[in-house]
C-alpha atoms as a PDB file:
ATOM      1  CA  UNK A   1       0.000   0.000   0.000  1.00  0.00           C
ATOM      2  CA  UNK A   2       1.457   3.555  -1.035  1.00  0.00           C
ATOM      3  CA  UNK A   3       2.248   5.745   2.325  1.00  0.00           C
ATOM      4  CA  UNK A   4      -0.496   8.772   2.281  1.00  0.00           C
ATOM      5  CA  UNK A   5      -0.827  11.153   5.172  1.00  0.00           C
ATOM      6  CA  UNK A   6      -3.201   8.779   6.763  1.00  0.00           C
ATOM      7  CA  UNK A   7       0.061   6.057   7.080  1.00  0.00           C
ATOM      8  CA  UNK A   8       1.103   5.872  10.335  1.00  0.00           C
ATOM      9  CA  UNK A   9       4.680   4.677  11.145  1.00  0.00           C
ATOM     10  CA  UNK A  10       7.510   3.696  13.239  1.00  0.00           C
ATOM     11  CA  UNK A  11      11.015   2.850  13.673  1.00  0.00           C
ATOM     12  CA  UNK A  12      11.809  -0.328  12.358  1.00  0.00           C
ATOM     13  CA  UNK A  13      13.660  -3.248  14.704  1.00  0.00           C
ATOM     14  CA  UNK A  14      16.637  -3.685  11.416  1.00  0.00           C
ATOM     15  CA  UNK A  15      17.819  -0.553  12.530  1.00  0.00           C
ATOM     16  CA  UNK A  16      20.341   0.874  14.845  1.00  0.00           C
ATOM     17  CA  UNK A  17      20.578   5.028  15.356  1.00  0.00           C
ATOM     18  CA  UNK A  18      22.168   7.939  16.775  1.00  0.00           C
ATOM     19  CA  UNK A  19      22.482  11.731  16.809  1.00  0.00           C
ATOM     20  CA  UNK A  20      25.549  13.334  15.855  1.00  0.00           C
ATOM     21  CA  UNK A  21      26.236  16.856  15.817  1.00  0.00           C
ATOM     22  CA  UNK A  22      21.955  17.413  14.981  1.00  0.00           C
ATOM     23  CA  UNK A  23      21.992  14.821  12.370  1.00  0.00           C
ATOM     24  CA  UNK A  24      20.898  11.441  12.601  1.00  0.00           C
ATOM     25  CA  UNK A  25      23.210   8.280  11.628  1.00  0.00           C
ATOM     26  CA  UNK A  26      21.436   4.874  10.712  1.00  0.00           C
ATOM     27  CA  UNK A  27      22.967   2.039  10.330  1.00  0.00           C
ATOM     28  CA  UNK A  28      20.408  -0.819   8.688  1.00  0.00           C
ATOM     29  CA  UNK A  29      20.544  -4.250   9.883  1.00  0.00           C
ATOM     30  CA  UNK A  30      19.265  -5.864   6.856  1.00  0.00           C
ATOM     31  CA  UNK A  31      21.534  -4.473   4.618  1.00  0.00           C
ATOM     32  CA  UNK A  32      24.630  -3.105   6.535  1.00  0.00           C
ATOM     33  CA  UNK A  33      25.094   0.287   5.000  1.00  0.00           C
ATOM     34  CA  UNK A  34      24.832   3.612   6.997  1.00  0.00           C
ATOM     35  CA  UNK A  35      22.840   6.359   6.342  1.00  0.00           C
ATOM     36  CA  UNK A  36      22.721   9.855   7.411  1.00  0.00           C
ATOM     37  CA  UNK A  37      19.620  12.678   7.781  1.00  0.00           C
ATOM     38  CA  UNK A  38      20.413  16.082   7.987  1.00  0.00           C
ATOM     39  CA  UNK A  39      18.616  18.533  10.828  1.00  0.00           C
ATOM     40  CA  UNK A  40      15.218  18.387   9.081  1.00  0.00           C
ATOM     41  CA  UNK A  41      15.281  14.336   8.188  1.00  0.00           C
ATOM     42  CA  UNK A  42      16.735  13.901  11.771  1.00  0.00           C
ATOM     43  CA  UNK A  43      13.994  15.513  13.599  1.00  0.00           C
ATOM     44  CA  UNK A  44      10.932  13.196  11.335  1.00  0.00           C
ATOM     45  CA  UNK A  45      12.884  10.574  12.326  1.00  0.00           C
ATOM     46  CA  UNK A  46      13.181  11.466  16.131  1.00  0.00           C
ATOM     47  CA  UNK A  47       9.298  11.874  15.696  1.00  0.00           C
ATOM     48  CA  UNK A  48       9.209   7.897  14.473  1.00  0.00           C
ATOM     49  CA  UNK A  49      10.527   7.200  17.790  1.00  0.00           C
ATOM     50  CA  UNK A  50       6.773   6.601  18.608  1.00  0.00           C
ATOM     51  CA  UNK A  51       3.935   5.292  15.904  1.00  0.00           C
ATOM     52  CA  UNK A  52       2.802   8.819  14.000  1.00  0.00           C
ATOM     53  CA  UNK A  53       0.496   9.512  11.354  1.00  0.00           C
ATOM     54  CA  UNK A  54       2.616  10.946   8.439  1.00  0.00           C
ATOM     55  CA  UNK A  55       0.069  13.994   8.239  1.00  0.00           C
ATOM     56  CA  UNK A  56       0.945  14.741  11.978  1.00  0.00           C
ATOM     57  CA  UNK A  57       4.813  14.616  11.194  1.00  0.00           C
ATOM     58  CA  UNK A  58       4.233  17.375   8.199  1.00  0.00           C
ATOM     59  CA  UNK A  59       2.328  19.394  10.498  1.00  0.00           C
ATOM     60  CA  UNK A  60       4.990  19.436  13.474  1.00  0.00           C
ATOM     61  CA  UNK A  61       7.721  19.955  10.667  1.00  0.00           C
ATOM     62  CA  UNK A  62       6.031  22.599   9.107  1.00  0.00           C
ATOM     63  CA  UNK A  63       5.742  23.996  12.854  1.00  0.00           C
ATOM     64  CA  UNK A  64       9.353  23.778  13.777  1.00  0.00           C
ATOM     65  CA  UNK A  65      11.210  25.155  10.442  1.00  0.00           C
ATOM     66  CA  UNK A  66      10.880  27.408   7.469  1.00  0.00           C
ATOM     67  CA  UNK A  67       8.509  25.564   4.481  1.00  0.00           C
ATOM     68  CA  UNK A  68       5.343  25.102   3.077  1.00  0.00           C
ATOM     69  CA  UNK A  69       2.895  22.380   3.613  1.00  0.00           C
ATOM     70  CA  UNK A  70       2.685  20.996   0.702  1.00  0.00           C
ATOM     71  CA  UNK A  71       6.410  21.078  -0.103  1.00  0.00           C
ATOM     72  CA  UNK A  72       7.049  19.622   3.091  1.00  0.00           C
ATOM     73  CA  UNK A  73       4.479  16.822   2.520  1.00  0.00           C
ATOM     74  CA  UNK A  74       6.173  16.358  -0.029  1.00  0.00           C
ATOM     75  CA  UNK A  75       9.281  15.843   0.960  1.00  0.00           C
ATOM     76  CA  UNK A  76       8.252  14.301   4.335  1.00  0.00           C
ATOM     77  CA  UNK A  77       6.697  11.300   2.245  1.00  0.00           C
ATOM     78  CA  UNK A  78       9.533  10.761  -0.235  1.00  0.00           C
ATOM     79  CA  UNK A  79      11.550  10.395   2.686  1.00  0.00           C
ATOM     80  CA  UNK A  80       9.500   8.169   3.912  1.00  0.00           C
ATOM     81  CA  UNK A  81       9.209   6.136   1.035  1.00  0.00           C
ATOM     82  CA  UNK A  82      13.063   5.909   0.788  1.00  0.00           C
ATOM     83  CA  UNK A  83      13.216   5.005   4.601  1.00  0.00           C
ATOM     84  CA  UNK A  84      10.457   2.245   4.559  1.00  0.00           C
ATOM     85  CA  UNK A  85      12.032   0.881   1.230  1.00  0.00           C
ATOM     86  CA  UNK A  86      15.065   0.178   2.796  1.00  0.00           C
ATOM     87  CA  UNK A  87      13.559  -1.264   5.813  1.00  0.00           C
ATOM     88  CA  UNK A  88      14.449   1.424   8.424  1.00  0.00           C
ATOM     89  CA  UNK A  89      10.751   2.406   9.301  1.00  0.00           C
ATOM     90  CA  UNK A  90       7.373   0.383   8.772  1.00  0.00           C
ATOM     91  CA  UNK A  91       3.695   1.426   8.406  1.00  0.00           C
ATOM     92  CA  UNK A  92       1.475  -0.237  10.880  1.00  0.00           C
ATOM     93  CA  UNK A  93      -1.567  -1.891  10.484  1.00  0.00           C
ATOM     94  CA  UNK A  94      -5.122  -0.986  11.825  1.00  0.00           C
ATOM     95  CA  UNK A  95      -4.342  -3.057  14.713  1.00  0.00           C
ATOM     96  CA  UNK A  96      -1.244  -1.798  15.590  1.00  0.00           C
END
């Protein structure tokens, strides 16, 4: 299923993280190669900490620094997309 703002995700468990210097560094389990966020990606990701709907990660985002909503939409769900793809965040189910 394609992630909407309706998706709501989380961290994945093939992941480890940290913060370094305001930036986030990833390193995936599944596939062994790290990744890095800058401020913006770092701070959606310290949001995934705990299940969020993506349209209540755009809204915080849009909150906290200097863009529009529907660029950051945008560029909050591509960046999800690439995250999920990779297996570093997961959508949950209804039941989750």
């Amino acid at each position: 299923m394609p992630l909407t703002t309706a998706s709501r995700l989380v961290l994945s468990d093939e992941q480890v993280h940290t913060s370094l210097g305001g930036e986030a560094v990833i390193l995936g389990l599944r596939d062994g190669v790290y990744y890095g966020l800058d401020k913006v990606g770092a701070r959606v990701w310290e949001l995934l900490v705990e299940p969020r709907r993506v349209g209540d990660l755009v809204s915080t985002i849009v909150a906290e620094f200097d863009v529009s909503a529907e660029r950051c939409e945008r560029d909050v769900l591509a960046l999800l997309r690439d995250l999920a793809a990779r297996g570093l965040v997961r959508e949950l189910g209804a039941g989750e």
